[in-house]
PDB file of N, CA and C in Angstrom:
ATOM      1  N   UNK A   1      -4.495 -13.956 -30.762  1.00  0.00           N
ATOM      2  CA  UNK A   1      -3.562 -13.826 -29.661  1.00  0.00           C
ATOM      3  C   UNK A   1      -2.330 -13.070 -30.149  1.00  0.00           C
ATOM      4  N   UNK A   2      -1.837 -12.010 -29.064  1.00  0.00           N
ATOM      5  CA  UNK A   2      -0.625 -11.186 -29.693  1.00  0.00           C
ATOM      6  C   UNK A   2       0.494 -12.046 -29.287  1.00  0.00           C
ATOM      7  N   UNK A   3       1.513 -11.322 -29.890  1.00  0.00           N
ATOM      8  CA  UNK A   3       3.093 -12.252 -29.313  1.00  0.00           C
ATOM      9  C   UNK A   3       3.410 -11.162 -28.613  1.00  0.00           C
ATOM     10  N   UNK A   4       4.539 -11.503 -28.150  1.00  0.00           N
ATOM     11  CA  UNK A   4       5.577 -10.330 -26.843  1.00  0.00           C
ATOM     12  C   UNK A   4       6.040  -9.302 -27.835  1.00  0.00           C
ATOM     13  N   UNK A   5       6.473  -9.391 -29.110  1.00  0.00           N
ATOM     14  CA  UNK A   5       6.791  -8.551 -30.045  1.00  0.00           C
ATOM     15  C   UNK A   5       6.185  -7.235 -30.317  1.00  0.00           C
ATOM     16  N   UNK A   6       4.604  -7.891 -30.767  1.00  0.00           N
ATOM     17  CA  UNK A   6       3.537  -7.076 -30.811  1.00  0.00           C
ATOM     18  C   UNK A   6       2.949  -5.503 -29.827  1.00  0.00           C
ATOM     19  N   UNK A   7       3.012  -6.648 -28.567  1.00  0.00           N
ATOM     20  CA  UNK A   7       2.775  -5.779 -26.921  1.00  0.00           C
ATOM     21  C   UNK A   7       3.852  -4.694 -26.889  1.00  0.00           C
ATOM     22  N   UNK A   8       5.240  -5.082 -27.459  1.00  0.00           N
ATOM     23  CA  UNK A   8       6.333  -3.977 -26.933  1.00  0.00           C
ATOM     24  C   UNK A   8       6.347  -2.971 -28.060  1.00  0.00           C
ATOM     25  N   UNK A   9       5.750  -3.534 -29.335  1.00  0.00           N
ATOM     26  CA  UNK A   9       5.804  -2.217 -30.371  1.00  0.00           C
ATOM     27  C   UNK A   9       4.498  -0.927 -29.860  1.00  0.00           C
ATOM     28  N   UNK A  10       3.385  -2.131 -28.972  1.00  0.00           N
ATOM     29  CA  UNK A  10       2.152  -0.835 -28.929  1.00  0.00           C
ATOM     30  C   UNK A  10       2.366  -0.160 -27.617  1.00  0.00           C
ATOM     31  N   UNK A  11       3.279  -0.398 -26.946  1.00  0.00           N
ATOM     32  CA  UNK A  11       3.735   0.289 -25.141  1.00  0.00           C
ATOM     33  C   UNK A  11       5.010   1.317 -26.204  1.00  0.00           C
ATOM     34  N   UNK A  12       4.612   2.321 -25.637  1.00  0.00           N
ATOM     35  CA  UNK A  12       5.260   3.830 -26.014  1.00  0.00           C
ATOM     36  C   UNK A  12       6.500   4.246 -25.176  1.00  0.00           C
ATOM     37  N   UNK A  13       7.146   4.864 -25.199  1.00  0.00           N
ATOM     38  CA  UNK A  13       8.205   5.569 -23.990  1.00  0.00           C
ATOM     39  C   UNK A  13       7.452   6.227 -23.590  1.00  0.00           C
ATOM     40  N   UNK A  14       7.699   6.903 -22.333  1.00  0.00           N
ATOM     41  CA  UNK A  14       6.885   7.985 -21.477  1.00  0.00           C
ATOM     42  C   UNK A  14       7.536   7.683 -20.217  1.00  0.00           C
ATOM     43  N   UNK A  15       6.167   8.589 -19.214  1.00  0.00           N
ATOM     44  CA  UNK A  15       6.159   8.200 -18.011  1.00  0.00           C
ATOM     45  C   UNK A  15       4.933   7.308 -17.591  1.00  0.00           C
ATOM     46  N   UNK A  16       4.955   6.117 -17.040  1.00  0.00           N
ATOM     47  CA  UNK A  16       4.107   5.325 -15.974  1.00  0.00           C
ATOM     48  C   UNK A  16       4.260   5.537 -15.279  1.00  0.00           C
ATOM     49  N   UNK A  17       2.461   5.339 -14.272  1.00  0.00           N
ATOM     50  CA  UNK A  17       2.676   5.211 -12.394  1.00  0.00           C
ATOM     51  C   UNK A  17       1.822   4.409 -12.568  1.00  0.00           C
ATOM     52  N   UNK A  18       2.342   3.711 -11.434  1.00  0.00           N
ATOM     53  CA  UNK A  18       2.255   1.715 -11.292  1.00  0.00           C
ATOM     54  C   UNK A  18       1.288   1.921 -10.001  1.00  0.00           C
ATOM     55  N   UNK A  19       0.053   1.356  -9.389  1.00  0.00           N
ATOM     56  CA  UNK A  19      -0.583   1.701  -8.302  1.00  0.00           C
ATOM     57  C   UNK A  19      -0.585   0.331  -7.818  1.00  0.00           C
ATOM     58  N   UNK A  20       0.579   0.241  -7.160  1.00  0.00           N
ATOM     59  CA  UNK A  20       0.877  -0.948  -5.951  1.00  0.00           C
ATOM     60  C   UNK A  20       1.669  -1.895  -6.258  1.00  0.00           C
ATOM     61  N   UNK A  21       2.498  -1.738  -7.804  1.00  0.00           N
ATOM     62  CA  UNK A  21       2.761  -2.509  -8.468  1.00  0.00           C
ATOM     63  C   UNK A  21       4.621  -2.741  -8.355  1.00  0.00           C
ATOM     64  N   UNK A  22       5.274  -2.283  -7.526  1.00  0.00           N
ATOM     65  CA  UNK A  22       6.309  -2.401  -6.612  1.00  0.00           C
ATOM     66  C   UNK A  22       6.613  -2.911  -5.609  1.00  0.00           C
ATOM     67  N   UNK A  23       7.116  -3.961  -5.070  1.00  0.00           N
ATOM     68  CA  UNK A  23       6.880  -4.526  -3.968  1.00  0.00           C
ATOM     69  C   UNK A  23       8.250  -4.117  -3.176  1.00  0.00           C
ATOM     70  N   UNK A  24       8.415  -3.879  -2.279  1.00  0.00           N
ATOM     71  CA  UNK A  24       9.744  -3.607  -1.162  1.00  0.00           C
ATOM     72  C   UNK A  24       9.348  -3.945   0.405  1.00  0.00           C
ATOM     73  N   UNK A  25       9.820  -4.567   0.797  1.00  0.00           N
ATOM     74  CA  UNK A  25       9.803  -5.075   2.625  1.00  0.00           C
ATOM     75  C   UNK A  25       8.357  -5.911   2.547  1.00  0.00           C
ATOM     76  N   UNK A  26       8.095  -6.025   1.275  1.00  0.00           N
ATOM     77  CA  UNK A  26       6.793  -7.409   1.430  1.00  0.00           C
ATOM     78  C   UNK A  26       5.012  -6.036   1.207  1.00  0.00           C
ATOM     79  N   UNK A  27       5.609  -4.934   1.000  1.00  0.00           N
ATOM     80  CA  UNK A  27       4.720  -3.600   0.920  1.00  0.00           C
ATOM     81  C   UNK A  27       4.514  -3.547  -0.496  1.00  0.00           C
ATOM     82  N   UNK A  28       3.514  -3.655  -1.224  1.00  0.00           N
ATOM     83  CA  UNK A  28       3.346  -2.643  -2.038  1.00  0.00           C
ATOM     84  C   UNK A  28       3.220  -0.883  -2.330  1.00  0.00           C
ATOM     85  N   UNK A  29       3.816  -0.198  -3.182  1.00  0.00           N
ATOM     86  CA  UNK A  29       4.314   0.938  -3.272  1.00  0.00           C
ATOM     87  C   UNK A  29       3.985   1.373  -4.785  1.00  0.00           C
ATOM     88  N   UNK A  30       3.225   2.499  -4.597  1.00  0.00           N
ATOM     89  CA  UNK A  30       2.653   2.932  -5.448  1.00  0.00           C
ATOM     90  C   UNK A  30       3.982   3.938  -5.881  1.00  0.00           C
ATOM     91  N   UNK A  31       4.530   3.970  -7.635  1.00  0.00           N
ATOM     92  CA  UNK A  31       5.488   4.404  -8.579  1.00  0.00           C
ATOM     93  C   UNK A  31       5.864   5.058  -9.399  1.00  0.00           C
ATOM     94  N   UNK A  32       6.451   5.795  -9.784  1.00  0.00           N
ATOM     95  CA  UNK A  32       6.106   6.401 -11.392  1.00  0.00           C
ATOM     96  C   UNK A  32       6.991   5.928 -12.090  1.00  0.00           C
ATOM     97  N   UNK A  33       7.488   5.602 -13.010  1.00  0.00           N
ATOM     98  CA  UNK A  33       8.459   5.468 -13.608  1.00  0.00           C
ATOM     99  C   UNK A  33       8.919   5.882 -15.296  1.00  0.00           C
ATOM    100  N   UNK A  34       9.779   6.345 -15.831  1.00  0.00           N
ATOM    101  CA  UNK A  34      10.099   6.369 -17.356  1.00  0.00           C
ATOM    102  C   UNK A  34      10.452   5.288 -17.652  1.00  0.00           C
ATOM    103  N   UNK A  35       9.534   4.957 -18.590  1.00  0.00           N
ATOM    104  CA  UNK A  35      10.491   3.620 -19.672  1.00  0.00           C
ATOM    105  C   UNK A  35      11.260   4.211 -20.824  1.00  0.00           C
ATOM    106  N   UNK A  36      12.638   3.537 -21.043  1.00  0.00           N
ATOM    107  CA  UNK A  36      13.175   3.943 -21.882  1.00  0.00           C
ATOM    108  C   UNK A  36      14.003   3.101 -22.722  1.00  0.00           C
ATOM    109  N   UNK A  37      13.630   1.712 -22.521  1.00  0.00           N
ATOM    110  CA  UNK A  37      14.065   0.875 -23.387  1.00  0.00           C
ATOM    111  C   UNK A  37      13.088  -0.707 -23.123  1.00  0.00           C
ATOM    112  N   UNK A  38      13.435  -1.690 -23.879  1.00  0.00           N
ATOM    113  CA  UNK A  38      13.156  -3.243 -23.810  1.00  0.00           C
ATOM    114  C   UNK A  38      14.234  -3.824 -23.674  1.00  0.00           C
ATOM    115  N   UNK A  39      14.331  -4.600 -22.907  1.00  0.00           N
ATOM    116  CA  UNK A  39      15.315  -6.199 -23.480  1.00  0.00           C
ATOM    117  C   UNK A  39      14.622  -7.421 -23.434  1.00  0.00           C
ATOM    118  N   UNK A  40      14.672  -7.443 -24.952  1.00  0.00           N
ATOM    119  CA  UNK A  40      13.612  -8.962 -25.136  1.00  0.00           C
ATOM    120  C   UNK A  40      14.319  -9.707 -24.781  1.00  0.00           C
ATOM    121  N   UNK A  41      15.316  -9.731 -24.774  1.00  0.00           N
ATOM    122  CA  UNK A  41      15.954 -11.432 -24.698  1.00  0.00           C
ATOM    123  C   UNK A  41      15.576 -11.510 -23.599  1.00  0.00           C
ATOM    124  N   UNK A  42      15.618 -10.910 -22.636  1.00  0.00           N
ATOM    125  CA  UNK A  42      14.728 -11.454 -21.172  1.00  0.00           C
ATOM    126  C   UNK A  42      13.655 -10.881 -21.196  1.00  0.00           C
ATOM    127  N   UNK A  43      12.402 -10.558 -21.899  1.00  0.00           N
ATOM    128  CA  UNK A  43      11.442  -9.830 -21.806  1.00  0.00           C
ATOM    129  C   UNK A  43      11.083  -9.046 -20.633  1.00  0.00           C
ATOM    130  N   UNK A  44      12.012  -8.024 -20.755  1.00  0.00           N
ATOM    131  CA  UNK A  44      11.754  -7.006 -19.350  1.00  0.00           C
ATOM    132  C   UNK A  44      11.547  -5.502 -20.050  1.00  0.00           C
ATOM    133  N   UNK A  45      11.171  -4.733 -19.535  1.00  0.00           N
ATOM    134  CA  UNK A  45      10.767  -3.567 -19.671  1.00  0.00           C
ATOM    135  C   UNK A  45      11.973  -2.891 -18.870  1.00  0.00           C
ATOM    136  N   UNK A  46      13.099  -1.789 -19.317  1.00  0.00           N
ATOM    137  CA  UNK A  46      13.989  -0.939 -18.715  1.00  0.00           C
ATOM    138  C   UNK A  46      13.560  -0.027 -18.258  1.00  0.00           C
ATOM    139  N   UNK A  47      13.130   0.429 -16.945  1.00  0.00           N
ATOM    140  CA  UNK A  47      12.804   1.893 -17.120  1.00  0.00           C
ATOM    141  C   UNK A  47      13.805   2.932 -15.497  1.00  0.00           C
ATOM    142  N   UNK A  48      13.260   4.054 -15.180  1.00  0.00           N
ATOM    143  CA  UNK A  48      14.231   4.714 -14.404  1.00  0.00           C
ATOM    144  C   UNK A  48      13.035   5.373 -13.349  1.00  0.00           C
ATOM    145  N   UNK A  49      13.273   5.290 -11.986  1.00  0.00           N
ATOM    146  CA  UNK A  49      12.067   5.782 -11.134  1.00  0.00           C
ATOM    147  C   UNK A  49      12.201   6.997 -11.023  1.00  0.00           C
ATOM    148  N   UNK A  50      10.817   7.865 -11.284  1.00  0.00           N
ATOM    149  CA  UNK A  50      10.881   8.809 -11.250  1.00  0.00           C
ATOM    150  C   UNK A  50      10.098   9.602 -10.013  1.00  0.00           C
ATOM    151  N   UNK A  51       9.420   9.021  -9.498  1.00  0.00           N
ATOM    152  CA  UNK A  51       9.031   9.520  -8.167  1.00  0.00           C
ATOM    153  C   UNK A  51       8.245   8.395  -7.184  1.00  0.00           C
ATOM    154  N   UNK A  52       8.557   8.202  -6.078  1.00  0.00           N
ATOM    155  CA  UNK A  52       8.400   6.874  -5.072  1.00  0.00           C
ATOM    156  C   UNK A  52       8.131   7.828  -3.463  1.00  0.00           C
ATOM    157  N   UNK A  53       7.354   6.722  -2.876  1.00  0.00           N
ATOM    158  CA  UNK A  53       7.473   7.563  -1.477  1.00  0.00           C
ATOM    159  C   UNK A  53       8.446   7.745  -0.552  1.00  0.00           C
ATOM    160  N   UNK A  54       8.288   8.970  -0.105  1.00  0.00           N
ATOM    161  CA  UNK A  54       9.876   9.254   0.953  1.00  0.00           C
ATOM    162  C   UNK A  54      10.567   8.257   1.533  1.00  0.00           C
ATOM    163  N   UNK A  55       9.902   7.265   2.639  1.00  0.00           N
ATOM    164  CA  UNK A  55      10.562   6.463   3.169  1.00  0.00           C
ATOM    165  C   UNK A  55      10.851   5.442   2.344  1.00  0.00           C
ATOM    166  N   UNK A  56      10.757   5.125   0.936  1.00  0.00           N
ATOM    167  CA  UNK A  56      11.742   4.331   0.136  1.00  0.00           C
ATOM    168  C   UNK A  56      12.945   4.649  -0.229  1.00  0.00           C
ATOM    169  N   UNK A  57      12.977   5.763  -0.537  1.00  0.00           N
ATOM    170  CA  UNK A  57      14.094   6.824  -1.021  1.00  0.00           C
ATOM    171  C   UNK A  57      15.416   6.254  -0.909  1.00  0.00           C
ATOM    172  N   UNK A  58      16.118   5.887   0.223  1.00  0.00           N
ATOM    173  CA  UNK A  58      16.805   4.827   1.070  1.00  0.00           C
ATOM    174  C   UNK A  58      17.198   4.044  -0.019  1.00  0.00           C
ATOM    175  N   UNK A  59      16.488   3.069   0.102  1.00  0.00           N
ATOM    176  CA  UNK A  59      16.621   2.085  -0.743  1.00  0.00           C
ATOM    177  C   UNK A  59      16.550   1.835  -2.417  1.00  0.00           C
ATOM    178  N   UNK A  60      15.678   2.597  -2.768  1.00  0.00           N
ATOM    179  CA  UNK A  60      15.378   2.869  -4.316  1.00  0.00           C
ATOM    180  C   UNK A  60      15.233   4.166  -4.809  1.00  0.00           C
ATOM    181  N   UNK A  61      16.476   5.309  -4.618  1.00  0.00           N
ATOM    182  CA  UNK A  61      16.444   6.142  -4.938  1.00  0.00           C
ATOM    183  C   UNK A  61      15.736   7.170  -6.307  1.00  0.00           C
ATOM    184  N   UNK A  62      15.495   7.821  -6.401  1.00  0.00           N
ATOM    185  CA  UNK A  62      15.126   8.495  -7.810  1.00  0.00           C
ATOM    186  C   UNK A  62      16.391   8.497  -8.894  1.00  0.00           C
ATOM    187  N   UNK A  63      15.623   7.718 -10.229  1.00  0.00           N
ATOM    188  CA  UNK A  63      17.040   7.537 -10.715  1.00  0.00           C
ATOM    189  C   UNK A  63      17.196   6.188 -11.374  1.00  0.00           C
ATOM    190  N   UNK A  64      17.225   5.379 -10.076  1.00  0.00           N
ATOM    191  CA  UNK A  64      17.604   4.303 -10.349  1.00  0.00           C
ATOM    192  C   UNK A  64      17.205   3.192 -10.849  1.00  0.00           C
ATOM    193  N   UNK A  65      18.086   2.523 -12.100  1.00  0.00           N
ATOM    194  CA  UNK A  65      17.032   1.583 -12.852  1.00  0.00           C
ATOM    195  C   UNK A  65      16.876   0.560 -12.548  1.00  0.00           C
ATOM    196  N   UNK A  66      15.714   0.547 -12.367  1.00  0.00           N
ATOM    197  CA  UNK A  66      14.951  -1.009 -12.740  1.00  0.00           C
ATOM    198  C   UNK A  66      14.091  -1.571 -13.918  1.00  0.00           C
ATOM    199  N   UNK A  67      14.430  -3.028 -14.407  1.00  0.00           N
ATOM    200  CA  UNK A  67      13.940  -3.823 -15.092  1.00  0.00           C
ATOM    201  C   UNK A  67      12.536  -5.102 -14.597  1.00  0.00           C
ATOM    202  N   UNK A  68      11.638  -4.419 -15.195  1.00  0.00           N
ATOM    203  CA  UNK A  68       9.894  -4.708 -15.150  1.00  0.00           C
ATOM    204  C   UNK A  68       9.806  -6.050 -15.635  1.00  0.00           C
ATOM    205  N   UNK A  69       9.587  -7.245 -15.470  1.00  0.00           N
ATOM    206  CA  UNK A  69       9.203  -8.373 -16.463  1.00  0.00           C
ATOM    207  C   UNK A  69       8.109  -7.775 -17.283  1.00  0.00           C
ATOM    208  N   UNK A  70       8.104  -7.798 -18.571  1.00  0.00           N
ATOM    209  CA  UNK A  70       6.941  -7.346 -19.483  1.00  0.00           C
ATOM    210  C   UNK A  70       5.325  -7.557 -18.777  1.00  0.00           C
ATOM    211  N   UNK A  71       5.283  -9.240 -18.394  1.00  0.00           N
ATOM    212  CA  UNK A  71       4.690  -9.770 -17.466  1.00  0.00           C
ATOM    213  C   UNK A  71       3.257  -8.461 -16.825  1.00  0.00           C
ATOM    214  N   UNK A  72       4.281  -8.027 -15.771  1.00  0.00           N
ATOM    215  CA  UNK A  72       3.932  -7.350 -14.945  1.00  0.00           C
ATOM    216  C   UNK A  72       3.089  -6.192 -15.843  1.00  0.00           C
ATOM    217  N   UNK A  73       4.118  -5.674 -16.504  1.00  0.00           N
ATOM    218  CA  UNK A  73       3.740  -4.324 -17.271  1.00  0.00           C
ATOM    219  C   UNK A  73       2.868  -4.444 -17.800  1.00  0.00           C
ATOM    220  N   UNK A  74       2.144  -5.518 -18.107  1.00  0.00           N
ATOM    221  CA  UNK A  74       1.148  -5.579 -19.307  1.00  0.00           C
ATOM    222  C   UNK A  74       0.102  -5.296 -18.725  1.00  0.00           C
ATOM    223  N   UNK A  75      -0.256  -6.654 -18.055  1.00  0.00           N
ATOM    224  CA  UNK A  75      -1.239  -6.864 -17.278  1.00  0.00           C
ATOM    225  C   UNK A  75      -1.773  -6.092 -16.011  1.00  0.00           C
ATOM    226  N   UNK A  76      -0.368  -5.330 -15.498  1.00  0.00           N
ATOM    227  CA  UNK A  76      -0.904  -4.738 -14.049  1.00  0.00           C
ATOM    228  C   UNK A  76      -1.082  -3.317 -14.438  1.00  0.00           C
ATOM    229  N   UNK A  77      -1.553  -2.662 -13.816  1.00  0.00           N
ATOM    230  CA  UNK A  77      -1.919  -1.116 -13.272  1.00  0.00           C
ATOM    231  C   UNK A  77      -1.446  -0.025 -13.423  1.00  0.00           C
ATOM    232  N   UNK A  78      -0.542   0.152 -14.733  1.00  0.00           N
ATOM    233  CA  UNK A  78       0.222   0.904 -15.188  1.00  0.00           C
ATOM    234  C   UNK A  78      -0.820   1.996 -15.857  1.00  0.00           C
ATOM    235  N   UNK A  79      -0.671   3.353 -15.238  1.00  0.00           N
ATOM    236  CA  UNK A  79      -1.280   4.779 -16.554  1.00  0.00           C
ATOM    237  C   UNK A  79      -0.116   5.334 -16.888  1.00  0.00           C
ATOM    238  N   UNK A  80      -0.724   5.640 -18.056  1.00  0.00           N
ATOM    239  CA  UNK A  80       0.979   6.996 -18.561  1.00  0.00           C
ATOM    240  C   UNK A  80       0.248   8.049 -18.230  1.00  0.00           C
ATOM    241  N   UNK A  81       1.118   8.627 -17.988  1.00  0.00           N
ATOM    242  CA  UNK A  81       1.188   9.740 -17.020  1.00  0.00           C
ATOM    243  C   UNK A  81       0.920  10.856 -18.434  1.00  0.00           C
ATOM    244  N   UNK A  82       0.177  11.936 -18.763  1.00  0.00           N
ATOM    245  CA  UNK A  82       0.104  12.889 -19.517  1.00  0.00           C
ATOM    246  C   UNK A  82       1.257  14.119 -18.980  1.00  0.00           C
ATOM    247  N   UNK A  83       2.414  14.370 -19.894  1.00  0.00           N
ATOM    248  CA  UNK A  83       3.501  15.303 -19.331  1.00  0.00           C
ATOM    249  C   UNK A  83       2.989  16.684 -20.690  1.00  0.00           C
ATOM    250  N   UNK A  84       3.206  17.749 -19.899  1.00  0.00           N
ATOM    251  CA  UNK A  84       2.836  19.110 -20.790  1.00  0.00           C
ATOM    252  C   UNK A  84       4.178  19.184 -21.766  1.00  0.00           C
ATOM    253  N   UNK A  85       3.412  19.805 -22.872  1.00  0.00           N
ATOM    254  CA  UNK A  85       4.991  20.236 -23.846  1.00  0.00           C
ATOM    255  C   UNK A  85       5.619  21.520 -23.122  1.00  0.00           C
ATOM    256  N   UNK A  86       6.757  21.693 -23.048  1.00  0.00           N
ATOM    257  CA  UNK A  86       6.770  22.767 -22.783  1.00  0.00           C
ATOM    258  C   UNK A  86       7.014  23.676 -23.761  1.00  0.00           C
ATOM    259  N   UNK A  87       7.338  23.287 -25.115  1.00  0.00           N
ATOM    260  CA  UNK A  87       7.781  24.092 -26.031  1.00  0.00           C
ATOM    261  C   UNK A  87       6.209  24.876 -26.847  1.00  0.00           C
ATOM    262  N   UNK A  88       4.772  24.804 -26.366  1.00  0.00           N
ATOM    263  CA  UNK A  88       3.660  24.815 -26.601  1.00  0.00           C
ATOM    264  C   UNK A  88       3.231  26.353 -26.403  1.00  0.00           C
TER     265      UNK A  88
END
């Protein structure tokens, strides 16, 4: 069995998209997001949305951060997203 320690050293920075794994007005909402940090002391995942559907926009702009319970992140529906180098 891993510890929470373990899980956050093998989850990378990048980009994730979460498929349904957002909830707003009781909807699930499919996400993308950058992670770009941890805070264990509350085991959450930091990250910044990077693309959401229009009519959220409103409410959870591009940008804006939200904190993931690890929880979620582990277990649910998260791909990293493959981004091109551009320096290639």
């Amino acid at each position: 069995m891993k510890t929470f320690n373990q899980y956050i050293s093998e989850i990378v920075k990048g980009i994730y998209k979460g498929f349904g794994m957002l909830i707003i007005d009781g909807q699930k909402v499919d996400v993308e997001v950058e992670l770009y940090g941890t805070d264990n002391k509350n085991n959450t995942f930091l990250t910044r949305i990077v693309d959401i559907d229009k009519k959220y926009q409103n409410t959870h702009p591009i940008g804006k951060e939200v904190a993931i319970p690890a929880k979620t992140f582990r277990r649910g529906r998260w791909v990293k997203v493959k981004t091109p180098n551009a320096f290639k």
